[in-house]
N, C-alpha and C. Protein backbone atom coordinates (compact mmCIF):
# COMPACT_ATOMS: atom_id res chain seq x y z
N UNK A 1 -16.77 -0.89 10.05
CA UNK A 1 -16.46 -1.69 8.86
C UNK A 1 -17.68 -1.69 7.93
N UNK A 2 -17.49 -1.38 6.86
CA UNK A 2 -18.56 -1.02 5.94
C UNK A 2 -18.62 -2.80 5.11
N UNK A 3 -20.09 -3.11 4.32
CA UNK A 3 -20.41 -4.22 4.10
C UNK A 3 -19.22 -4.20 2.91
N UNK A 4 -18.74 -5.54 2.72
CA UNK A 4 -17.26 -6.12 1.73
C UNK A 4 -18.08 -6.22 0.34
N UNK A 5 -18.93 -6.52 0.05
CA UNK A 5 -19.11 -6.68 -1.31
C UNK A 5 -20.03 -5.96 -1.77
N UNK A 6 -20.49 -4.48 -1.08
CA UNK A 6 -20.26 -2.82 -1.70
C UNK A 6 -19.38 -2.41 -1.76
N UNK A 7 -18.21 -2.32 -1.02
CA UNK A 7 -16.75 -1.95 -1.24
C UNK A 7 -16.49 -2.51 -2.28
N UNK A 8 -16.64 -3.63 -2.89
CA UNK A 8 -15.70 -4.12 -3.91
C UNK A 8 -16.56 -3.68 -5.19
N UNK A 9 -17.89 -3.58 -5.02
CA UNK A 9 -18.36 -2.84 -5.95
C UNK A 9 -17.59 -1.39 -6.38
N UNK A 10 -17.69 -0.41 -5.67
CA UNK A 10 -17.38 0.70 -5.90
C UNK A 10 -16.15 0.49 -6.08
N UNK A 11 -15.71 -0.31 -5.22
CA UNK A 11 -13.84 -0.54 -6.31
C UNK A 11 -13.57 -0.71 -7.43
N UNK A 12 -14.71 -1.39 -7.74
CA UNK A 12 -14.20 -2.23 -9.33
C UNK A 12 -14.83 -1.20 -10.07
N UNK A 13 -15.80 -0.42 -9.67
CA UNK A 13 -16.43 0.83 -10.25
C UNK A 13 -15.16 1.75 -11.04
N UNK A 14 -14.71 2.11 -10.10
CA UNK A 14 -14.14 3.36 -9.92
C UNK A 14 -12.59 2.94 -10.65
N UNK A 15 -12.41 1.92 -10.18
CA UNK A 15 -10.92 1.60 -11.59
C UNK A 15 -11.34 1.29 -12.52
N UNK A 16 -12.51 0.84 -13.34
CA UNK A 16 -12.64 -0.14 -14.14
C UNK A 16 -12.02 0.45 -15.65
N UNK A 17 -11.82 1.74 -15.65
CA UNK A 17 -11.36 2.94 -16.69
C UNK A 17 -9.71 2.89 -16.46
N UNK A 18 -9.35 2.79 -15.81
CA UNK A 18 -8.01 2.73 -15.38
C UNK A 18 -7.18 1.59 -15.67
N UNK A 19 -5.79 1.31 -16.33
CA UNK A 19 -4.81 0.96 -16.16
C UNK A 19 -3.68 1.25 -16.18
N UNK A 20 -3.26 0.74 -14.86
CA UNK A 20 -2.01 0.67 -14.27
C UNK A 20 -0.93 0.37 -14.56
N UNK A 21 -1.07 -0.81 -15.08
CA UNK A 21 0.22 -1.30 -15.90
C UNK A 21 0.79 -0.56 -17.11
N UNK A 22 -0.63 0.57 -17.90
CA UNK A 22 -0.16 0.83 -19.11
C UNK A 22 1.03 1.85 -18.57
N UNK A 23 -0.18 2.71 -17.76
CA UNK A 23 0.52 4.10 -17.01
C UNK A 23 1.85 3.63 -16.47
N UNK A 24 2.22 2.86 -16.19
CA UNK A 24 3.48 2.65 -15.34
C UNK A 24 4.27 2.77 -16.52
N UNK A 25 4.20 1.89 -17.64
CA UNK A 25 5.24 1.53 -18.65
C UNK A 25 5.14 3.15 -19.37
N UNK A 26 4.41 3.21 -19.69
CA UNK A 26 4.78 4.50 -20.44
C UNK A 26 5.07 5.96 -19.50
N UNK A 27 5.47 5.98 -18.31
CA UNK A 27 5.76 7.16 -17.61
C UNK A 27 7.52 6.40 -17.50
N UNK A 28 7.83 4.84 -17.21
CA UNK A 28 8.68 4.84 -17.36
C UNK A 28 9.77 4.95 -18.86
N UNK A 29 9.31 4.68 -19.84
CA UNK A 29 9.27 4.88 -20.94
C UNK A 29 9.74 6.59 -21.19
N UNK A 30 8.77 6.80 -20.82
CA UNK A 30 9.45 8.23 -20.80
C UNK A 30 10.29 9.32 -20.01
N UNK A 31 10.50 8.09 -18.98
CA UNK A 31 11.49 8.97 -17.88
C UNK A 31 12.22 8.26 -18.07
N UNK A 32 12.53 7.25 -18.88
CA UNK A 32 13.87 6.87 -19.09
C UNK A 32 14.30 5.76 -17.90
N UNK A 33 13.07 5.61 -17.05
CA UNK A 33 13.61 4.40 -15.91
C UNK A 33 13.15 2.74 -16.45
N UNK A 34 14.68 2.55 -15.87
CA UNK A 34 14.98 0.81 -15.95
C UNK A 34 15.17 0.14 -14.45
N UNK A 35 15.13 1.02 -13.78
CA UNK A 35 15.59 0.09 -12.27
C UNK A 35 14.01 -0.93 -12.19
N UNK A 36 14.09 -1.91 -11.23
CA UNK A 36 13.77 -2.74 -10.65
C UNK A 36 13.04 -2.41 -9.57
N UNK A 37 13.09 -1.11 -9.14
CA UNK A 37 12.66 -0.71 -7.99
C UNK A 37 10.99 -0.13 -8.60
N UNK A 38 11.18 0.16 -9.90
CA UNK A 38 10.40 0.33 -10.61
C UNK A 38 9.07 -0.50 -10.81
N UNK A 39 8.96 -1.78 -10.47
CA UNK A 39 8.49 -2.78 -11.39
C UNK A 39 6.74 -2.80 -10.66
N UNK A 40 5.87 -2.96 -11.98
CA UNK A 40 4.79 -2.58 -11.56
C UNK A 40 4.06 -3.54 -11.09
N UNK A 41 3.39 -4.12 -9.93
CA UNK A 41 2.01 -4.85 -9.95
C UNK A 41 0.80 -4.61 -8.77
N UNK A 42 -0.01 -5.34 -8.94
CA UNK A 42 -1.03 -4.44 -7.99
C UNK A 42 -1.50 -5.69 -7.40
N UNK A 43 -2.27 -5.30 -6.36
CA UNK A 43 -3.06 -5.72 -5.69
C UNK A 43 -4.24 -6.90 -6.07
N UNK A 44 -4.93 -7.59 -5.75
CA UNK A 44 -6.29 -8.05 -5.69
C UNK A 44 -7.06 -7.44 -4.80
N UNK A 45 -8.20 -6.82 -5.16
CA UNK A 45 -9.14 -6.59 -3.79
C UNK A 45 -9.20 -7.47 -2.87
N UNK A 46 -9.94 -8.57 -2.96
CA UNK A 46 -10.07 -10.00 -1.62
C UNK A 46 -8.93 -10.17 -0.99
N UNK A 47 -7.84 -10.37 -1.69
CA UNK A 47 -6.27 -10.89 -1.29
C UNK A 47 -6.44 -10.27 -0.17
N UNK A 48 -5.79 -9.04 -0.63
CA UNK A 48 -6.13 -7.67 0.14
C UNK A 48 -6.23 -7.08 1.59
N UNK A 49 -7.79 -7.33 1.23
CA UNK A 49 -8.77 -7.34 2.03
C UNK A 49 -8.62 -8.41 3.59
N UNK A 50 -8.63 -9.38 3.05
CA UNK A 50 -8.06 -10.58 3.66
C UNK A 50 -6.41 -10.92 4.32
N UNK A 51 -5.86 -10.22 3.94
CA UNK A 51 -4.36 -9.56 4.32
C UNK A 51 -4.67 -8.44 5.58
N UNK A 52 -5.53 -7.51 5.24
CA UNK A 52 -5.02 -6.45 6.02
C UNK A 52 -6.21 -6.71 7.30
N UNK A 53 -6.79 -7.48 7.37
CA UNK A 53 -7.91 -7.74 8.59
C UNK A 53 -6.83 -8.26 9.17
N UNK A 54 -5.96 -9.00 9.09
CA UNK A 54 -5.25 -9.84 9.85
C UNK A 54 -4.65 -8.68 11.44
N UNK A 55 -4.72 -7.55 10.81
CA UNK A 55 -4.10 -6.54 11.91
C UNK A 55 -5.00 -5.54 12.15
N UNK A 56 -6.46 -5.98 12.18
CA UNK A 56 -7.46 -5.36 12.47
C UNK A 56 -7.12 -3.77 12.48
N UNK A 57 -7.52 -3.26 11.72
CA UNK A 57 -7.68 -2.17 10.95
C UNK A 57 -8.68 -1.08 11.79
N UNK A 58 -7.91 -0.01 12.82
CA UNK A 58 -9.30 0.73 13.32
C UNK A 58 -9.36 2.25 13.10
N UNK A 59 -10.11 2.91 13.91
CA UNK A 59 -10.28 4.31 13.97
C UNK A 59 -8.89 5.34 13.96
N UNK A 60 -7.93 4.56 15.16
CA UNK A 60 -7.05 5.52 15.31
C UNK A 60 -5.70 5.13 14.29
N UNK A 61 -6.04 4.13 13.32
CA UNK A 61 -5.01 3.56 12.55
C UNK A 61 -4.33 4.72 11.05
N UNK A 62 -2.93 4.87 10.64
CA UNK A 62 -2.58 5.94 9.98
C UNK A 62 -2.05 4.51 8.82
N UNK A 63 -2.60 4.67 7.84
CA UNK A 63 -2.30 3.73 6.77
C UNK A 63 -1.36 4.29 5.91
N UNK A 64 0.04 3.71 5.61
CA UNK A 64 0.85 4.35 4.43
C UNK A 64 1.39 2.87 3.33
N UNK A 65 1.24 3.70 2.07
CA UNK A 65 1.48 2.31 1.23
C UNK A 65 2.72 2.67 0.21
N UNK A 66 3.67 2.10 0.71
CA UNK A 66 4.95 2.77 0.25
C UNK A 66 5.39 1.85 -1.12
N UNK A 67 4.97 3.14 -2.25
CA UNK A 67 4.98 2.53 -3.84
C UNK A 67 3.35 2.30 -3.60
N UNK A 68 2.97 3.25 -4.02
CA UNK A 68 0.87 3.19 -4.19
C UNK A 68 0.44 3.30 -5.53
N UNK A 69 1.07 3.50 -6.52
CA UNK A 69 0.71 2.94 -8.26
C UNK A 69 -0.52 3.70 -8.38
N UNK A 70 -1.59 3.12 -8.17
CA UNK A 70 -2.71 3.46 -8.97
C UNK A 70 -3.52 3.54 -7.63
N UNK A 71 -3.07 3.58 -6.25
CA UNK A 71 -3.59 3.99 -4.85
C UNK A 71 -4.83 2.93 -4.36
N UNK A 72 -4.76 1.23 -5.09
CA UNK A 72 -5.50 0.68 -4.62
C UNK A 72 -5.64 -0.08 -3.27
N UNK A 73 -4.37 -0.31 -2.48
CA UNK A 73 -4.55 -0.39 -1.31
C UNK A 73 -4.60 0.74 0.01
N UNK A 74 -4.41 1.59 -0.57
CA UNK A 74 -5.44 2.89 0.00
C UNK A 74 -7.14 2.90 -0.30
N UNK A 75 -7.18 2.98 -1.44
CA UNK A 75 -8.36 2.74 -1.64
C UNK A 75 -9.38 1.97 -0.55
N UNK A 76 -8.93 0.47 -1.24
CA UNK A 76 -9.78 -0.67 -0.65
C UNK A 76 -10.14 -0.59 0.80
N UNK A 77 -8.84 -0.39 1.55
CA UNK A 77 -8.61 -0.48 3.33
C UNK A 77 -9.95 0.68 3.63
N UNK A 78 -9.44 1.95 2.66
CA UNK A 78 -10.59 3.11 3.30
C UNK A 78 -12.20 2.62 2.86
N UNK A 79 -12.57 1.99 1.82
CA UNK A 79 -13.83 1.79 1.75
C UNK A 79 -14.26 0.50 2.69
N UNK A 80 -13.18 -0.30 2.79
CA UNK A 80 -13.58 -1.17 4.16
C UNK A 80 -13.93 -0.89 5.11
N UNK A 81 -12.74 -0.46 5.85
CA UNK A 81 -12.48 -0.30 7.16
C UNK A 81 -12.70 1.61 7.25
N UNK A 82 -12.73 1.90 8.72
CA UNK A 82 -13.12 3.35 9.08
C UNK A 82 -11.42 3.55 9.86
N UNK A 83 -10.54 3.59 9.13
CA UNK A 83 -9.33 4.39 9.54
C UNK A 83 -8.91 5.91 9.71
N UNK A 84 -8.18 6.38 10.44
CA UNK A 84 -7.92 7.45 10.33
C UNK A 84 -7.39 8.24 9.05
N UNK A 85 -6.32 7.51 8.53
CA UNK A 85 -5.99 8.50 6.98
C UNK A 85 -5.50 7.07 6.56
N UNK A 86 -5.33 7.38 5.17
CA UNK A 86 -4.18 6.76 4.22
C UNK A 86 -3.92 7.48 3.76
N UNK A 87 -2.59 7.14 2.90
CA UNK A 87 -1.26 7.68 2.48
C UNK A 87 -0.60 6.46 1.56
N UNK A 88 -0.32 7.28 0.08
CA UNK A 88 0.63 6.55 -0.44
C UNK A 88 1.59 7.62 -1.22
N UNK A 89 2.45 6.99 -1.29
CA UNK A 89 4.03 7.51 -2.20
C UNK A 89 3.76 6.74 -3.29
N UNK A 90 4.08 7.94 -4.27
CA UNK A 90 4.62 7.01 -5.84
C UNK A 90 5.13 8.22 -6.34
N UNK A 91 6.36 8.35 -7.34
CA UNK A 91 7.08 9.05 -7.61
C UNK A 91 6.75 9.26 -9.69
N UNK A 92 5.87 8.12 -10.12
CA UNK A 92 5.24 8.59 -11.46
C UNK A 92 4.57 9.03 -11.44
N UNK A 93 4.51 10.25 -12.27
CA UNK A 93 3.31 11.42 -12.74
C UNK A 93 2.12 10.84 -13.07
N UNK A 94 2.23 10.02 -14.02
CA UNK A 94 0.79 9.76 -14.52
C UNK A 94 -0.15 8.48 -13.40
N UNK A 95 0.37 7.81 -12.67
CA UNK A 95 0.04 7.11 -11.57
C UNK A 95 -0.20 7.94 -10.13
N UNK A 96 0.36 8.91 -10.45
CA UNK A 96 0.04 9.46 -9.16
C UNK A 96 -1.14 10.41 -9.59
N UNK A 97 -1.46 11.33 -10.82
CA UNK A 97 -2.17 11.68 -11.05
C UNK A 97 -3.94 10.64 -11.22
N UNK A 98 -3.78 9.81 -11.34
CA UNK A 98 -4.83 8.54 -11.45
C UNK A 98 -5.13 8.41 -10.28
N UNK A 99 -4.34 7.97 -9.41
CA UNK A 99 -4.88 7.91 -8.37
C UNK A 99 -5.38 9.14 -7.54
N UNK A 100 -4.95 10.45 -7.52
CA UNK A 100 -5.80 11.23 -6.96
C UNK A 100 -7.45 11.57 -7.62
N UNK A 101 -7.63 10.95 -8.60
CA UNK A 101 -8.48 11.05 -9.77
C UNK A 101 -9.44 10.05 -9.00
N UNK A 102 -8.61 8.68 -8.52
CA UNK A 102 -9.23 7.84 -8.24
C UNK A 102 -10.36 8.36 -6.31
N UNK A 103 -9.20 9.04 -5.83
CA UNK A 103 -9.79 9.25 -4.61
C UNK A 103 -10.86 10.24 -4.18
N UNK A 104 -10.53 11.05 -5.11
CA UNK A 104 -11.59 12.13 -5.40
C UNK A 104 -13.37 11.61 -5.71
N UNK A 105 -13.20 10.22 -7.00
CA UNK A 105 -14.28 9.43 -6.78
C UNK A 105 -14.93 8.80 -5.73
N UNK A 106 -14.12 8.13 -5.09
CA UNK A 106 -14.58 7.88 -3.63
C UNK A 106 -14.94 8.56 -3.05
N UNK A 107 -14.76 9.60 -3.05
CA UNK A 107 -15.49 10.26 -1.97
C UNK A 107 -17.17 11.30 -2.40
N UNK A 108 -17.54 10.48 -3.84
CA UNK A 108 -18.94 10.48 -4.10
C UNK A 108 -19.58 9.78 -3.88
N UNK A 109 -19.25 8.48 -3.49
CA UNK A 109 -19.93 7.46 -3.11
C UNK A 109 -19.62 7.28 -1.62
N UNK A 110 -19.01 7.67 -0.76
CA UNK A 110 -19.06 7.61 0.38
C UNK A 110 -18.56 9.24 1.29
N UNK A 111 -19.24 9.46 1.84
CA UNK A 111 -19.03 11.52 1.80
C UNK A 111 -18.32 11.28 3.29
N UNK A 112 -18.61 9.95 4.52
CA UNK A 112 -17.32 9.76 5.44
C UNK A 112 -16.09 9.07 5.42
N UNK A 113 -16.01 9.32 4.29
CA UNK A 113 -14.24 8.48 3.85
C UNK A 113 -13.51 8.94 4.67
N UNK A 114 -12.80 8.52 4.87
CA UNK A 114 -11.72 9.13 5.74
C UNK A 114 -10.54 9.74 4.82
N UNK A 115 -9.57 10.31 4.99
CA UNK A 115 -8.96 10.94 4.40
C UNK A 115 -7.53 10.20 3.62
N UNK A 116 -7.93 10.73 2.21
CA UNK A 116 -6.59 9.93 1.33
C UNK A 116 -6.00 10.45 0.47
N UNK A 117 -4.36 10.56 0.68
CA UNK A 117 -3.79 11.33 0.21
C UNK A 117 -2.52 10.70 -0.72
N UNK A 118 -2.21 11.12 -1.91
CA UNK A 118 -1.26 10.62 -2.90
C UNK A 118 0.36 11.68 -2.76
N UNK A 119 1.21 11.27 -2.20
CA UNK A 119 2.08 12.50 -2.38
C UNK A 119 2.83 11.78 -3.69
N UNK A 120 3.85 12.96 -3.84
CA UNK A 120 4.84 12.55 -4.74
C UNK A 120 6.24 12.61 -4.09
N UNK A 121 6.52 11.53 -3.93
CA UNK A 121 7.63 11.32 -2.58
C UNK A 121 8.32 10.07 -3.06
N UNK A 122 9.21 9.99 -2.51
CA UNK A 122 10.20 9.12 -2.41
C UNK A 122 10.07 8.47 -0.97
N UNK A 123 9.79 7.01 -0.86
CA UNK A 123 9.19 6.60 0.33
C UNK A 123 10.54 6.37 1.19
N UNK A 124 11.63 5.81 0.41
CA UNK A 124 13.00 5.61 1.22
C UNK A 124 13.37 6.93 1.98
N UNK A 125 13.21 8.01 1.17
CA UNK A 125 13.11 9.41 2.00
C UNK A 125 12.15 9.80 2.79
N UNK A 126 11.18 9.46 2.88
CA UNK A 126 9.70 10.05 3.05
C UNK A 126 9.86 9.74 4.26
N UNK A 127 8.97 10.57 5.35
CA UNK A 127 8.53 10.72 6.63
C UNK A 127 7.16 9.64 6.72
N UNK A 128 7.62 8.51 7.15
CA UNK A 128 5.79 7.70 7.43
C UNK A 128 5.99 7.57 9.37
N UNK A 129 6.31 8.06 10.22
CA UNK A 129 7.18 7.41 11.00
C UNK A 129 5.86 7.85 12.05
N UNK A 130 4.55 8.16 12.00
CA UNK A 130 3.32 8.29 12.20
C UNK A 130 2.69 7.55 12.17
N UNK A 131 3.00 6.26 10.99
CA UNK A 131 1.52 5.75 10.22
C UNK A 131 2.20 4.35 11.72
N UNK A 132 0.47 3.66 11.47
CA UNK A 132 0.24 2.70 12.36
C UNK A 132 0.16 0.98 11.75
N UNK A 133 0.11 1.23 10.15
CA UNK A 133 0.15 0.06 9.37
C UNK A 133 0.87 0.66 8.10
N UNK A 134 1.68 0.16 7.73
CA UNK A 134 2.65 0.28 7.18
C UNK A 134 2.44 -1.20 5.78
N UNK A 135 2.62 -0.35 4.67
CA UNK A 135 2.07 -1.68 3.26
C UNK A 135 3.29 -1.41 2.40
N UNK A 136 4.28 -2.66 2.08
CA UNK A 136 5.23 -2.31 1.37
C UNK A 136 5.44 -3.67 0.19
N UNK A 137 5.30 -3.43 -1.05
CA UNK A 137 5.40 -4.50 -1.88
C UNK A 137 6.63 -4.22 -2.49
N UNK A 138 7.47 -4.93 -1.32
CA UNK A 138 8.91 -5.31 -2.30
C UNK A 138 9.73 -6.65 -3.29
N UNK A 139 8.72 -6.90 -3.54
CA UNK A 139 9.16 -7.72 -4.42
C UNK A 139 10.44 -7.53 -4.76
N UNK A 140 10.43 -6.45 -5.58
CA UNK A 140 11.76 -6.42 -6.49
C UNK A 140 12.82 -5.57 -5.81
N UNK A 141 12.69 -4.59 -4.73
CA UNK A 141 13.63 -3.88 -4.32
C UNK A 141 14.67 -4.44 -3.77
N UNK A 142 16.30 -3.99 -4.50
CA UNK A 142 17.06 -4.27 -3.78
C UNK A 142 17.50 -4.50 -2.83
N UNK A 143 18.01 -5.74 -1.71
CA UNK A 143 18.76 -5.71 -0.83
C UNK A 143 19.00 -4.55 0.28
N UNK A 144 20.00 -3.49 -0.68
CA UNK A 144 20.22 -2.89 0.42
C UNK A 144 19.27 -1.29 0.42
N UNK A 145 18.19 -1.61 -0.33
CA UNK A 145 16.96 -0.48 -0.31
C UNK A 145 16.28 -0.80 0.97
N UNK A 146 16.07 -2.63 1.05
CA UNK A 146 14.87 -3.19 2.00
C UNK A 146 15.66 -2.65 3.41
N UNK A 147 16.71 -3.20 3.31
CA UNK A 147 18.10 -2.08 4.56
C UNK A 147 17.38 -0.91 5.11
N UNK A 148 17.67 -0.37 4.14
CA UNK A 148 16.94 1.52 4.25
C UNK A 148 15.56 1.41 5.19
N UNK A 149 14.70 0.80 4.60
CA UNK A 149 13.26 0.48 5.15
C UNK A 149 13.58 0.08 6.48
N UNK A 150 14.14 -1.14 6.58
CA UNK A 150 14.35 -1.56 8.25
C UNK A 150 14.37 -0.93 9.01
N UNK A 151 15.35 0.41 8.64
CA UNK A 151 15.60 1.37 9.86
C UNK A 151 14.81 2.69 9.91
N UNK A 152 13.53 2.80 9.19
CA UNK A 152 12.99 3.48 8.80
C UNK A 152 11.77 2.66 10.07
N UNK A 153 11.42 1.89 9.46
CA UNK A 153 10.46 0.93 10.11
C UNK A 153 10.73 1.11 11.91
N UNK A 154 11.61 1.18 12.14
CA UNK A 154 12.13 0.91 13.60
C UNK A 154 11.94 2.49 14.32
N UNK A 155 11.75 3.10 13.67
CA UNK A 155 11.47 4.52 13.97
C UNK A 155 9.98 5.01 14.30
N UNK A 156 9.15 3.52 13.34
CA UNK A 156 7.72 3.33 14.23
C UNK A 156 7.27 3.79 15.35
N UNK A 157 6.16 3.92 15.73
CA UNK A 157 5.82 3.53 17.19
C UNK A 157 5.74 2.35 18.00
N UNK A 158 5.61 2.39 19.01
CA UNK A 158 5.90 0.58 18.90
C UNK A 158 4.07 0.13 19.11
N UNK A 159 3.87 -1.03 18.37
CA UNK A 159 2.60 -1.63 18.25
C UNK A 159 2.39 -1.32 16.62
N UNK A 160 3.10 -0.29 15.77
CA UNK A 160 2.92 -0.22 14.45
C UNK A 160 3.32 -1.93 13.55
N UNK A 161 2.04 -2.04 12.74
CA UNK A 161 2.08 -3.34 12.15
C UNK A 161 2.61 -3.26 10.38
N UNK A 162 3.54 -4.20 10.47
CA UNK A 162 4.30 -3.73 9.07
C UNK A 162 3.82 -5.05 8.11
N UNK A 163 3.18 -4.92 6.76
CA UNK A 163 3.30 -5.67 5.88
C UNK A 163 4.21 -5.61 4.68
N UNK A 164 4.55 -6.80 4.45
CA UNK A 164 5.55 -6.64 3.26
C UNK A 164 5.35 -8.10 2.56
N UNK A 165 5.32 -7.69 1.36
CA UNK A 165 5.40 -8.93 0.16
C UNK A 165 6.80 -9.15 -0.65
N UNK A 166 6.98 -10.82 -0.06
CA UNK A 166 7.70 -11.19 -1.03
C UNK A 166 8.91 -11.51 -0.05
N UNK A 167 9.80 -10.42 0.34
CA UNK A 167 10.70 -10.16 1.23
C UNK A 167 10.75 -10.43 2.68
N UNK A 168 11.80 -10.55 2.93
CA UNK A 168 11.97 -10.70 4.50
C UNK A 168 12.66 -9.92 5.14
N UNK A 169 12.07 -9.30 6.49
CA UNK A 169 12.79 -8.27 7.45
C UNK A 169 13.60 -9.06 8.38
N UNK A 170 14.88 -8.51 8.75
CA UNK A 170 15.67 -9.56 9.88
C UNK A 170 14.81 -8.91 11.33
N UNK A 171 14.67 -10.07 11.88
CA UNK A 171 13.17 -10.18 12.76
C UNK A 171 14.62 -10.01 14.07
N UNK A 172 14.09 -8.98 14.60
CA UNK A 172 15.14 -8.30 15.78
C UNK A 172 14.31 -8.27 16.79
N UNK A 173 14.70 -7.67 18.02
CA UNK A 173 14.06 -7.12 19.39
C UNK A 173 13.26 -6.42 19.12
N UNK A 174 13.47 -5.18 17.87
CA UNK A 174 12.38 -4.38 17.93
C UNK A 174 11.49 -4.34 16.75
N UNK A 175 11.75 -5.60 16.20
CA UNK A 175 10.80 -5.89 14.65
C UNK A 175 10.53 -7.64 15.52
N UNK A 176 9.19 -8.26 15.14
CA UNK A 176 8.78 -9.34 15.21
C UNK A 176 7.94 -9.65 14.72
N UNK A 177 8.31 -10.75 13.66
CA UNK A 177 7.20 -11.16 12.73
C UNK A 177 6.26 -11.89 13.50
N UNK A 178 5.17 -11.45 13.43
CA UNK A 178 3.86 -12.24 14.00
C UNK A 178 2.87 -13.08 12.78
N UNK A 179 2.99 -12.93 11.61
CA UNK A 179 2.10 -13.72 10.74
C UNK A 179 2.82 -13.88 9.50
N UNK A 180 2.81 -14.95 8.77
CA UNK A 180 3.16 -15.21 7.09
C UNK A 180 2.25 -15.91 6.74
N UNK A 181 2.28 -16.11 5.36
CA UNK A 181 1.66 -16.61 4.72
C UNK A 181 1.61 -16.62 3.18
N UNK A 182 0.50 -16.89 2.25
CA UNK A 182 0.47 -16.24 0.86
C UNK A 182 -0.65 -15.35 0.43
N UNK A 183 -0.68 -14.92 0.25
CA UNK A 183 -1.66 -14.22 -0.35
C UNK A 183 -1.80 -13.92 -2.25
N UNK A 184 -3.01 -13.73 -2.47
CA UNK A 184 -3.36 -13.43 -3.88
C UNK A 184 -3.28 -12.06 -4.49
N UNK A 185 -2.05 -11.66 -5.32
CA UNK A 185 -2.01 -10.48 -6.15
C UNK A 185 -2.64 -10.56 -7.52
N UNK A 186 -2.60 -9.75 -7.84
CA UNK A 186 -3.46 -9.83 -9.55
C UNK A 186 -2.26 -10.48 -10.48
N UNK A 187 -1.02 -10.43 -10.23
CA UNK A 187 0.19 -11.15 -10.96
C UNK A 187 0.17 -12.80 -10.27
N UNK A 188 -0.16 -12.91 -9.61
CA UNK A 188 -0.21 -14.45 -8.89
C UNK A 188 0.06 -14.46 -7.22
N UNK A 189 0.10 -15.32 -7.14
CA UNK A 189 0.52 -15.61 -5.48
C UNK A 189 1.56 -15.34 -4.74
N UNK A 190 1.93 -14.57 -3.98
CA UNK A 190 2.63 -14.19 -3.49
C UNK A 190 2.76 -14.32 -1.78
N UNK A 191 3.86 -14.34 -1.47
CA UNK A 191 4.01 -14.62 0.08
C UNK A 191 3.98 -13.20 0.64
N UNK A 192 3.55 -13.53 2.27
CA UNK A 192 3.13 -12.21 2.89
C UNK A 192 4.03 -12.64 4.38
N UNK A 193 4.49 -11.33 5.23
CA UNK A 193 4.86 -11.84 6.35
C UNK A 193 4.44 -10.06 7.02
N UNK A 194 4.16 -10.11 8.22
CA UNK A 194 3.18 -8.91 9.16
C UNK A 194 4.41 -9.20 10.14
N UNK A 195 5.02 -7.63 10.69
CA UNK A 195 5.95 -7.59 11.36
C UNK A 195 5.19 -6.61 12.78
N UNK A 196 5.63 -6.90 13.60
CA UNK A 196 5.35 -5.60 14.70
C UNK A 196 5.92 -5.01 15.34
N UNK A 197 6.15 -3.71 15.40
CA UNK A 197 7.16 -2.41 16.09
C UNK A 197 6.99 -3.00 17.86
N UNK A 198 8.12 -3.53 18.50
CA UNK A 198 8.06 -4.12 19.41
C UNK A 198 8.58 -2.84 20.87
């Protein structure tokens, strides 16, 4: 675990040129998207930070952040913590291009980053069924999208730790919520609940 308030330095470094919100609106803008599934917000570093310790974060851990915008909770986790990879999905051009922009920086300021990768994927489709922490801000996704995820999720390994904002997973035999709470996004406060592949 690298010291927290050099990480947040080089965080705030390395976006401080960047916004997210613009890039979102104007890629949707020009792709013509209105869904909900769409809807942009990000992270706080501390929140964060303070969120994802909760499931102690290690060496052999595969981080995926399904809907990664501008790739800051990839980011943050890797300049924290010493994980094996991260991984995020985002399906806008100009957000996904930023963020590989973004990761590429990181890794001037720290040359053992571990490895971080931006695909352009569709996460409801996408193969995460590897990763060991699992980051999903659904706020806004439909009903029967969060569906999709469930059974996606269950395809885990078991001991894989799932976060999700906002939403609730139906807590089964092989999903069990172990933590809620709220946590701090850069849009306001938001509730958090940590599930585990049982």
């Amino acid at each position: 675990m690298r010291d927290i308030n050099l990480a947040k330095k080089v965080f705030e470094e390395i976006y401080k040129d960047y916004d997210g919100y613009q890039l979102s609106s104007t890629d949707k803008a020009n792709l013509g998207i209105t869904s909900s599934d769409f809807v942009y917000g990000e992270i706080s570093f501390d929140g964060f930070i303070n969120l994802v310790s909760k499931v102690n974060p290690n060496q052999e851990d595969i981080f995926y952040d399904l809907g990664s915008g501008l790739g800051k909770p990839c980011l943050a986790i890797s300049l924290v913590y010493k994980i094996k990879k991260a991984i995020g999905f985002e399906l806008l051009p100009s957000l996904l291009k930023a963020s590989r922009e973004v990761a590429s920086k990181a890794k001037s300021y720290f040359s053992d980053l571990n490895e971080i990768e931006f695909r352009k994927e569709d996460y409801l489709k996408a193969d995460f069924s590897d990763g060991t922490i699992i980051f999903a801000h659904i706020t806004c996704l439909p009903d029967e999208e969060v569906k999709i995820l469930e059974k996606k999720f269950l395809k885990l390994n078991k001991g894989a730790r799932i976060i999700v904002i906002t939403k609730r997973l139906e807590n089964s035999q092989d999903l069990k919520i172990i933590d809620e709470g709220e946590v701090r996004m850069n849009w306001g406060i938001a509730t958090y609940r940590i599930y585990q592949r049982i």
